[in-house]
N, C-alpha and C. Protein backbone atom coordinates (compact mmCIF):
# COMPACT_ATOMS: atom_id res chain seq x y z
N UNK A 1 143.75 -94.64 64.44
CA UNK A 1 144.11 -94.25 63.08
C UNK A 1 145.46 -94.85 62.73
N UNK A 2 145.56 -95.29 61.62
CA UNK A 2 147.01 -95.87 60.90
C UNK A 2 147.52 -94.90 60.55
N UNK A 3 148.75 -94.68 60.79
CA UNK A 3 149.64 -94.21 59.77
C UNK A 3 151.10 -94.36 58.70
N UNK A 4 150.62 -94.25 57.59
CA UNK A 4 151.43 -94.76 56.43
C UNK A 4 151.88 -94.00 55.61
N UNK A 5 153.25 -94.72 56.26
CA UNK A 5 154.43 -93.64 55.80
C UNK A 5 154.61 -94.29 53.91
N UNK A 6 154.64 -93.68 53.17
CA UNK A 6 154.83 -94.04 51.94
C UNK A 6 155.58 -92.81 51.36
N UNK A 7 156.22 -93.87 50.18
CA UNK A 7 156.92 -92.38 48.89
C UNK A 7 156.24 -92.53 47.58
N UNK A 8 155.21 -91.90 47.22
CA UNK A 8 154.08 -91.78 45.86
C UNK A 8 154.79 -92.58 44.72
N UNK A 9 156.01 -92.95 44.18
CA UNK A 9 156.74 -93.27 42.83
C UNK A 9 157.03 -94.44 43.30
N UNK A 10 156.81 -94.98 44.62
CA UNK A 10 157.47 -96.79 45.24
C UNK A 10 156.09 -97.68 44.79
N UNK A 11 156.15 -98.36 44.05
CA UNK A 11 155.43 -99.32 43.71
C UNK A 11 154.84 -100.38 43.81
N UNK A 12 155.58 -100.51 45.37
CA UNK A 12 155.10 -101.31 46.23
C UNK A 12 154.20 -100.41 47.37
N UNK A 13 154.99 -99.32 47.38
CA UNK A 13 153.65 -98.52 48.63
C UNK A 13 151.94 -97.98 47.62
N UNK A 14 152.76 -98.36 46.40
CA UNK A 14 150.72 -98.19 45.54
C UNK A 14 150.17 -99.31 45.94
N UNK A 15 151.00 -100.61 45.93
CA UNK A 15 149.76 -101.87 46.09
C UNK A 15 149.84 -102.09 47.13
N UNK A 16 150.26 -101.02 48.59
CA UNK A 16 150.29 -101.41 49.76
C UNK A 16 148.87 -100.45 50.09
N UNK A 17 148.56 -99.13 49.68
CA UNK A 17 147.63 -98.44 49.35
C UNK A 17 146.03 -98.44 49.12
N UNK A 18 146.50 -99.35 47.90
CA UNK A 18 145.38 -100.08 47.06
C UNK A 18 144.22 -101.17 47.72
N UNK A 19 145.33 -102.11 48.28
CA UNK A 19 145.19 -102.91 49.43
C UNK A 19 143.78 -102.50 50.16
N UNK A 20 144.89 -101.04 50.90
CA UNK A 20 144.11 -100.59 52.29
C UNK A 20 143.06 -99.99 51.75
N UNK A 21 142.92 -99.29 50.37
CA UNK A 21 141.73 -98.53 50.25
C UNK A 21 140.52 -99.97 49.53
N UNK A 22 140.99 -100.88 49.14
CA UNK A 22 140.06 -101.91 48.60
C UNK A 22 139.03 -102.79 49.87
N UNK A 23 140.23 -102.54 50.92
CA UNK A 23 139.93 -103.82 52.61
C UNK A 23 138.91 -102.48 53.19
N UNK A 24 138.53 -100.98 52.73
CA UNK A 24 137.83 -99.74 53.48
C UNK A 24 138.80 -99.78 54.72
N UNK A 25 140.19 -99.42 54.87
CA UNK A 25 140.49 -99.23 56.38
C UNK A 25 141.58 -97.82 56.06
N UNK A 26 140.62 -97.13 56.89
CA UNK A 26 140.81 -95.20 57.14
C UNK A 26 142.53 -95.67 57.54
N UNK A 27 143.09 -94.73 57.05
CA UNK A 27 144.70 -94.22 56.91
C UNK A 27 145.09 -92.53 56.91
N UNK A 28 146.29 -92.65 57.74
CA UNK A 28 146.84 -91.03 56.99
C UNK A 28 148.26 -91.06 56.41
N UNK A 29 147.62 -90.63 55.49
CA UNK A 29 148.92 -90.64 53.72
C UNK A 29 150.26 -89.79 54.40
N UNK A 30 151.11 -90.30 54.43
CA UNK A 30 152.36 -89.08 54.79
C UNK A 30 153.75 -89.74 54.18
N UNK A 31 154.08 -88.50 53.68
CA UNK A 31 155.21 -88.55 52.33
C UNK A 31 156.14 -89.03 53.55
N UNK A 32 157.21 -89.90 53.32
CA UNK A 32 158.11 -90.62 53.98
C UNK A 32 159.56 -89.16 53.58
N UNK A 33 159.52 -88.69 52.80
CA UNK A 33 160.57 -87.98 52.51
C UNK A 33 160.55 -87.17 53.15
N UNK A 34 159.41 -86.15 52.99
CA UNK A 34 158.59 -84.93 53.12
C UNK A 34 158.48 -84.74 54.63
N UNK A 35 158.59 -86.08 55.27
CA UNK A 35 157.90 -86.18 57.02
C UNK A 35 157.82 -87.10 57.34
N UNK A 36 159.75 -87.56 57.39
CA UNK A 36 159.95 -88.68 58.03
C UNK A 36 159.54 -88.98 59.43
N UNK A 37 159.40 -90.10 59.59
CA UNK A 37 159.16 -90.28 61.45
C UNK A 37 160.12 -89.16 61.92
N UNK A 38 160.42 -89.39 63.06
CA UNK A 38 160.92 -88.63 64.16
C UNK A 38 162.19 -89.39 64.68
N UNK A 39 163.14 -88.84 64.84
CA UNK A 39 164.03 -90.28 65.87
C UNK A 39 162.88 -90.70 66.68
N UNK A 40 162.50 -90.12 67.68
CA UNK A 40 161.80 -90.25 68.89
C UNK A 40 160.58 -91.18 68.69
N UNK A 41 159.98 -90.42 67.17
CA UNK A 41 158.51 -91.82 66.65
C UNK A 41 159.24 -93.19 66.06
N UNK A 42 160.32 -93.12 65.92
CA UNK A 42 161.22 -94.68 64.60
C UNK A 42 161.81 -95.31 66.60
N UNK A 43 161.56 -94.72 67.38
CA UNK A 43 162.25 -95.43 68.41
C UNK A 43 160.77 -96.11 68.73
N UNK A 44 159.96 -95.54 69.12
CA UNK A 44 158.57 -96.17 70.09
C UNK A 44 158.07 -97.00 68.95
N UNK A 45 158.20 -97.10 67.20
CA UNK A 45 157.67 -97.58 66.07
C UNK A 45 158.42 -99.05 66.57
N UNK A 46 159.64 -99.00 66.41
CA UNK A 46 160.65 -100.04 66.96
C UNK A 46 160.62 -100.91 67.72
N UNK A 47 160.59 -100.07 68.96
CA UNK A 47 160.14 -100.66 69.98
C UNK A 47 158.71 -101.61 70.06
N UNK A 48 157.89 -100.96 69.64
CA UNK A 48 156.52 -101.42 69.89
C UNK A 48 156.30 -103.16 68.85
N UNK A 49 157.73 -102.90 67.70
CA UNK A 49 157.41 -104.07 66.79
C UNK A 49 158.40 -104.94 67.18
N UNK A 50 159.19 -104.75 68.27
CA UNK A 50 160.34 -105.48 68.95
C UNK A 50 160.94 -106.22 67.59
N UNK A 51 161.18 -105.90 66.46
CA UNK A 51 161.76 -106.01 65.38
C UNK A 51 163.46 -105.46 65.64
N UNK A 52 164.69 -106.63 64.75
CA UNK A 52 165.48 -105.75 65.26
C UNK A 52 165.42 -104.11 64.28
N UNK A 53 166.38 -102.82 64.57
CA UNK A 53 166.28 -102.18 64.25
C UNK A 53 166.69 -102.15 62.70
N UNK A 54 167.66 -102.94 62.31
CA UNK A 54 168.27 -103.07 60.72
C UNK A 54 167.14 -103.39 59.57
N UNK A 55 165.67 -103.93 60.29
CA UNK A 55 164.76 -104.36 59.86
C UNK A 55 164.08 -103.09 58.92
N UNK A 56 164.50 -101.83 59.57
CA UNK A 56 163.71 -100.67 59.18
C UNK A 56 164.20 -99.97 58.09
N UNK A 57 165.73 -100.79 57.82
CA UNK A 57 166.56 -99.91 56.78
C UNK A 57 166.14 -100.39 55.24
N UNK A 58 165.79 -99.82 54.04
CA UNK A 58 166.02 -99.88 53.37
C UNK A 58 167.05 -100.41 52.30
N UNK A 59 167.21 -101.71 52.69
CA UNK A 59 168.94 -102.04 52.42
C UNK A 59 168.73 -102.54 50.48
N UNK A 60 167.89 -101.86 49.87
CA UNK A 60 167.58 -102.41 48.58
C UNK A 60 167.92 -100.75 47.67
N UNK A 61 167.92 -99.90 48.85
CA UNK A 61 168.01 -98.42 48.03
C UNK A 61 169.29 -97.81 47.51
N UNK A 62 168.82 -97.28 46.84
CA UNK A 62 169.88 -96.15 46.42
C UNK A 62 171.25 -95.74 47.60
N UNK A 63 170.32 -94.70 47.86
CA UNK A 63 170.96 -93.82 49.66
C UNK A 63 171.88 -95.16 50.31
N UNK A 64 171.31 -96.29 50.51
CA UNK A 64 171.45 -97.40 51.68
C UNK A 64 173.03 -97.37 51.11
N UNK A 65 173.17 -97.59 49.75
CA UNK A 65 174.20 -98.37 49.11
C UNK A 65 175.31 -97.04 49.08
N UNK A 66 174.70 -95.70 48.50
CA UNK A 66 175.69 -94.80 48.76
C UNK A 66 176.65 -94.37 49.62
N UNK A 67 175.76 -94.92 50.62
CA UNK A 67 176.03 -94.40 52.12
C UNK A 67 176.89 -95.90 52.85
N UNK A 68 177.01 -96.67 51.89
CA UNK A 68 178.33 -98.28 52.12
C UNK A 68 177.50 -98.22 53.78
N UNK A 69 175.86 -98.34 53.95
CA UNK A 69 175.62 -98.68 55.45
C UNK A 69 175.54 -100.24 55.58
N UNK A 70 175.44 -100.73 54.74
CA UNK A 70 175.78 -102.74 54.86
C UNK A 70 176.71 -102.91 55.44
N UNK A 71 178.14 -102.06 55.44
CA UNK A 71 179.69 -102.32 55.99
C UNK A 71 179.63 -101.87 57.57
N UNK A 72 178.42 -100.55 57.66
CA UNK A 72 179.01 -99.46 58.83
C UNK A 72 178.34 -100.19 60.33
N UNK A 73 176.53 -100.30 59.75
CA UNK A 73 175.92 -100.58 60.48
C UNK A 73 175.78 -101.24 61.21
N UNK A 74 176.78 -102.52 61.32
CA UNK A 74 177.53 -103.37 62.72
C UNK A 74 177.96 -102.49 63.45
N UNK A 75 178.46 -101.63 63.22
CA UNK A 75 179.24 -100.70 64.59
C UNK A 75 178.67 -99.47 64.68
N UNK A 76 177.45 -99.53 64.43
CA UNK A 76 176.67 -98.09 64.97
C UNK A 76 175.96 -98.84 66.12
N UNK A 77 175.70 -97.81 67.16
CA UNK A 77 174.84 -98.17 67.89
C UNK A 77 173.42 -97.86 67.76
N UNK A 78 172.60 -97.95 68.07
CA UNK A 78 171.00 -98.27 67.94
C UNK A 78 170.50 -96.50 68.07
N UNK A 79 171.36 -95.84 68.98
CA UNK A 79 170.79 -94.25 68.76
C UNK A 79 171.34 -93.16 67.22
N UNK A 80 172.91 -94.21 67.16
CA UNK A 80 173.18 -93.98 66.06
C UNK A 80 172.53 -94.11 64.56
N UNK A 81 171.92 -95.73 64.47
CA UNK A 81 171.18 -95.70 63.66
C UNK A 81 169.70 -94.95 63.25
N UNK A 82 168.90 -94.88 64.78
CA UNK A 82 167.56 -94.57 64.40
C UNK A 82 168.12 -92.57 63.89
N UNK A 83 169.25 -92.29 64.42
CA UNK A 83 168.94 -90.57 63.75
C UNK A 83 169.68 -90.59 62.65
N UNK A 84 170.35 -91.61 61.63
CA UNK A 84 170.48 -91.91 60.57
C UNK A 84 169.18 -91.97 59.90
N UNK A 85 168.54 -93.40 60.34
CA UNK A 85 167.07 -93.32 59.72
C UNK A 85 166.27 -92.03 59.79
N UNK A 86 165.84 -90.94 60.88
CA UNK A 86 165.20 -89.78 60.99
C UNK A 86 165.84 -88.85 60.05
N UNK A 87 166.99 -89.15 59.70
CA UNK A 87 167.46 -88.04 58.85
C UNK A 87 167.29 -88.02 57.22
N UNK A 88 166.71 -89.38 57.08
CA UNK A 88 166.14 -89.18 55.77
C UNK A 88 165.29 -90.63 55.27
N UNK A 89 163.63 -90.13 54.84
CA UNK A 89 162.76 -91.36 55.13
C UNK A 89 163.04 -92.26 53.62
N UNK A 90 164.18 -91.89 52.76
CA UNK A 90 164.80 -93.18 52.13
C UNK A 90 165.46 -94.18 52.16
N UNK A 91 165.76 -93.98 53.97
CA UNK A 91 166.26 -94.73 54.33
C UNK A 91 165.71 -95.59 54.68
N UNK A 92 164.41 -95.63 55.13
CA UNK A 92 163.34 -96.34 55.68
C UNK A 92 162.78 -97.27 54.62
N UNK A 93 162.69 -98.54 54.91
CA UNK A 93 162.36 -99.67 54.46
C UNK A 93 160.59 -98.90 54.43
N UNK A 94 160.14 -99.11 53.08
CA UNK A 94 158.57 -98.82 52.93
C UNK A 94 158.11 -99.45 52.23
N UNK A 95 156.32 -99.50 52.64
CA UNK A 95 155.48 -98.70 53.05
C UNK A 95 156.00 -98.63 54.60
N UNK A 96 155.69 -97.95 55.70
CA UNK A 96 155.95 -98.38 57.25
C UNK A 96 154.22 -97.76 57.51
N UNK A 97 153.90 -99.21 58.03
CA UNK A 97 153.08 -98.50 58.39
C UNK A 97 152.48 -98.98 59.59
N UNK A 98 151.54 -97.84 60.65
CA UNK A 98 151.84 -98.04 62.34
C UNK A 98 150.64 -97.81 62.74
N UNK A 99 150.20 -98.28 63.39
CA UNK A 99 148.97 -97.61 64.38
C UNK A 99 149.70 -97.81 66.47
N UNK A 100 148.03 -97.30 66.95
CA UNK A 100 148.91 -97.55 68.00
C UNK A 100 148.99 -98.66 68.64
N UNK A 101 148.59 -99.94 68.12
CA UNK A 101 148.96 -101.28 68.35
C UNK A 101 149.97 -102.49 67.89
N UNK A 102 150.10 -101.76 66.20
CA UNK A 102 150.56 -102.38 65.17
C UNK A 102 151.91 -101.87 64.66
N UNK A 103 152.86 -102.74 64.28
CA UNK A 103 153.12 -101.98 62.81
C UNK A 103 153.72 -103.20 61.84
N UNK A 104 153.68 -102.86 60.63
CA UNK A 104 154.38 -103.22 59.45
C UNK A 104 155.31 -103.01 58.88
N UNK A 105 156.25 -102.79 57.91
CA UNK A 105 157.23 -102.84 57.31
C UNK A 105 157.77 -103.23 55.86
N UNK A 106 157.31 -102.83 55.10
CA UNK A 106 157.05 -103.42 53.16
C UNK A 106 155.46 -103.77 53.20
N UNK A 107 155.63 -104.38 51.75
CA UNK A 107 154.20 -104.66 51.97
C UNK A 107 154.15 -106.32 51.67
N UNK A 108 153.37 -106.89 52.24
CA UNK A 108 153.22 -108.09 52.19
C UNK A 108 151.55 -108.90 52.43
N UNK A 109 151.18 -109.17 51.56
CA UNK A 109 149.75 -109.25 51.36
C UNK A 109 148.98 -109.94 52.87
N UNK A 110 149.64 -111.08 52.78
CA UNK A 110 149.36 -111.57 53.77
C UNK A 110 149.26 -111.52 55.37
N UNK A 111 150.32 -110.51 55.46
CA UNK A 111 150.46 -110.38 56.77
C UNK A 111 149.89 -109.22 56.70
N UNK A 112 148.95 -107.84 55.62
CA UNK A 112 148.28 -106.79 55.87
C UNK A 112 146.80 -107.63 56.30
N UNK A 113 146.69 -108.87 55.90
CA UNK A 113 145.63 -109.36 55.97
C UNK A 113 145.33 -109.86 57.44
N UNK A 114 146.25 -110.25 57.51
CA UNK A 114 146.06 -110.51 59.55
C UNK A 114 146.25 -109.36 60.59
N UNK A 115 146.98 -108.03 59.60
CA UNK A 115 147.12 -106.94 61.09
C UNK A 115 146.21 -105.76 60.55
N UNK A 116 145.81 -105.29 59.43
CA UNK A 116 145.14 -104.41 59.52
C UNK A 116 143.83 -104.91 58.83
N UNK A 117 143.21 -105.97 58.15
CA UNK A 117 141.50 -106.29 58.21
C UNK A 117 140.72 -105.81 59.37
């Protein structure tokens, strides 16, 4: 089973959505705000996409910019960041979305087309 983390009003997680419900591939819908990952799930998510971790931040948001994390996030360390990210899923670069082989990160047509078809 996939799971896709989305926030209902992001407009890119509708045509990341749309996508998946047009390609028929079963998903579970979970509000990114509402029920963010976990530190513990954004670490094994991480891990598993050997992506670096800055990859996961939202650096286009609101929060990102409030929070001056473009300046900080050189000198956090990696446990520092992921319970930043767990502490609030606007921080999270979305759609995220994971199974237990895969994951993604925004939406991007092409590359939903090679990991989840």
């Amino acid at each position: 089973m996939i799971n896709f983390y989305c926030y209902p009003k992001c407009g890119t997680c509708r045509k990341a959505k749309k996508w998946l419900e047009d390609q028929g591939v079963d998903y579970h819908d979970i509000h990114i705000v509402e029920q963010p990952p976990t530190k513990a799930e954004l670490k094994t998510i991480i891990e598993k996409s050997e992506w670096p971790i800055k990859k996961f931040f939202n650096t286009s948001g609101q929060k990102y910019r409030e929070l001056g994390l473009k300046d900080k996030l050189a000198n956090m360390t990696d446990d520092e960041k992921l319970s930043l990210l767990a502490s609030d899923g606007m921080l999270i670069k979305r759609p995220l979305t994971v199974s237990e082989q895969f994951v993604t990160v925004g939406f991007n047509e092409k590359q939903f087309e090679q990991t989840w078809k």
